[in-house]
Protein backbone atom coordinates (compact mmCIF):
# COMPACT_ATOMS: atom_id res chain seq x y z
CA UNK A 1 108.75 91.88 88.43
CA UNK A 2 107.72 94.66 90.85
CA UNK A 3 107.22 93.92 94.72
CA UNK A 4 103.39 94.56 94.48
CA UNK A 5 103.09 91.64 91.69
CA UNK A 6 105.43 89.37 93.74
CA UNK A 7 103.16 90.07 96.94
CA UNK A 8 99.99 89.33 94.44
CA UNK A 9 102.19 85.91 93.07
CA UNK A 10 102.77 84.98 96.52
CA UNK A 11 98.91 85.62 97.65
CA UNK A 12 97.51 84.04 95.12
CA UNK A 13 99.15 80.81 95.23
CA UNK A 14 97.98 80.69 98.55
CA UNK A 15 94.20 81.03 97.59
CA UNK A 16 94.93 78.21 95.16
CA UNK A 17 96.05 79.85 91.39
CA UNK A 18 99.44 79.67 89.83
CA UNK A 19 99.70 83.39 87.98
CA UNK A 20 102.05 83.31 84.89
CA UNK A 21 103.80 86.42 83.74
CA UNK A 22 101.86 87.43 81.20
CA UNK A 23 98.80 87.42 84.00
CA UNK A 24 100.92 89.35 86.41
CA UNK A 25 102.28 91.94 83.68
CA UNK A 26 98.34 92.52 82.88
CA UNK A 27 97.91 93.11 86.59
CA UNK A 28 100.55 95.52 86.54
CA UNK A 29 98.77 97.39 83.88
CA UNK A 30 95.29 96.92 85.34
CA UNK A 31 97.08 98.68 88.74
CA UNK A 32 98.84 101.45 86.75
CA UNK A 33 95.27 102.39 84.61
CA UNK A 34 93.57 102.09 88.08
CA UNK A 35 96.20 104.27 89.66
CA UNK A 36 96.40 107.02 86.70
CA UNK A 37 92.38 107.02 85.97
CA UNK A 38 91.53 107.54 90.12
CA UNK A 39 93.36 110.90 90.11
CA UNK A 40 90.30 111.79 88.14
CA UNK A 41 87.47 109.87 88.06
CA UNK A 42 87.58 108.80 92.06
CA UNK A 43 86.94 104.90 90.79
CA UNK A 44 88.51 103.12 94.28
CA UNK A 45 88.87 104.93 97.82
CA UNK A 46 92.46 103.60 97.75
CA UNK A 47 95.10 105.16 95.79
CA UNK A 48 97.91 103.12 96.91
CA UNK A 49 99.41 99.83 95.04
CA UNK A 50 99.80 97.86 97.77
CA UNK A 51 95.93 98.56 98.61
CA UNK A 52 94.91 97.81 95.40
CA UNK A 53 96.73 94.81 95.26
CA UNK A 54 95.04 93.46 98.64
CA UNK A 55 91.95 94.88 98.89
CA UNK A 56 90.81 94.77 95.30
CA UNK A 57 92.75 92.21 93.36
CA UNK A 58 93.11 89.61 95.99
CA UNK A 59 89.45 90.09 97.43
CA UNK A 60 88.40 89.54 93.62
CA UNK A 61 90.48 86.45 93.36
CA UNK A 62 88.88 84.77 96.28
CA UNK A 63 85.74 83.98 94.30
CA UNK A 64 87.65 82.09 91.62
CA UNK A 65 86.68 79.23 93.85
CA UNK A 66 82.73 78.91 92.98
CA UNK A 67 83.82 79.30 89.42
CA UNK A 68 86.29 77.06 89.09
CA UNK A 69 85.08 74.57 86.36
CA UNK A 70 85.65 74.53 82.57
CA UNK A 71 83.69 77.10 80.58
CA UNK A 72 82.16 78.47 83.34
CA UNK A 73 79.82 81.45 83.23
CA UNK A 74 80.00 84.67 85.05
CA UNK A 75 77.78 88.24 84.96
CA UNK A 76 79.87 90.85 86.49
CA UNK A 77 77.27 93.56 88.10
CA UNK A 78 80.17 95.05 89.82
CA UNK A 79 80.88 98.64 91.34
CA UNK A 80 82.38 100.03 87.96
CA UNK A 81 85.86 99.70 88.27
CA UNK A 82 86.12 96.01 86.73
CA UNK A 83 86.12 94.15 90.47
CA UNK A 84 85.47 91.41 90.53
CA UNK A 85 85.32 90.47 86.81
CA UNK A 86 88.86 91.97 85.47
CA UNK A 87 90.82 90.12 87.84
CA UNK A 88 89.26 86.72 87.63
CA UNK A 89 89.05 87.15 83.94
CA UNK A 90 93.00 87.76 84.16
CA UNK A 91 93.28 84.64 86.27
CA UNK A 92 90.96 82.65 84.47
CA UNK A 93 91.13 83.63 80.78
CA UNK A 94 88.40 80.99 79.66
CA UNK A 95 86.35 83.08 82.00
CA UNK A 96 82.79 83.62 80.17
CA UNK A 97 82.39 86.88 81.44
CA UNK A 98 79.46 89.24 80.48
C-alpha cells in the first residue's frame, strides 16, 4: 500500500469508515485515471496525489455521514469528475447511486 492510500486509511477512520483493501486499491485506481485523464481533459485544478487524496476524496467522504443508513439513496449532480458519488460509492458499496 502506497503512502497516499495509507494517509486516505488513516483519514478516513477518523471521519468514522474502516476502508478494506479492495476499497483502497479502487482508490488507487480512481487517483491514477484521475491523474492520467487531467493531463488532458483539465477534470480537477489539482494534479497532485496527495491533493487529490485530501481535497477530493476525503472532502467526498465527509458526507457519508447523512447517508449512512441501509439502502440508502443518493443522486450525484456533481462537477463531472465522479466527486462526490465515486468515492462514497467506493466506501459504501450498497450505495444507491444514480
Amino acid at each position: 500500500m502506497n503512502q497516499e492510500m495509507l494517509i486516505l486509511k488513516d483519514n478516513a477512520r477518523y471521519l468514522g469508515l474502516v476502508l478494506n483493501e479492495i476499497q483502497l486499491a479502487q482508490f488507487d485506481t480512481y487517483r491514477n485515471e484521475l491523474l492520467q485523464w487531467n493531463e488532458k481533459t483539465n477534470l480537477i485544478s489539482e494534479n497532485s496525489s496527495q491533493e487529490i487524496i485530501s481535497r477530493h476524496f476525503l472532502d467526498s467522504l465527509t458526507a457519508w455521514q447523512f447517508i449512512q443508513k441501509p439502502n440508502a439513496r443518493m443522486i450525484d449532480v456533481g462537477c463531472g469528475a465522479g466527486f462526490p458519488g465515486i468515492p462514497l460509492k467506493i466506501a459504501l458499496p450498497s450505495l444507491e447511486l444514480y
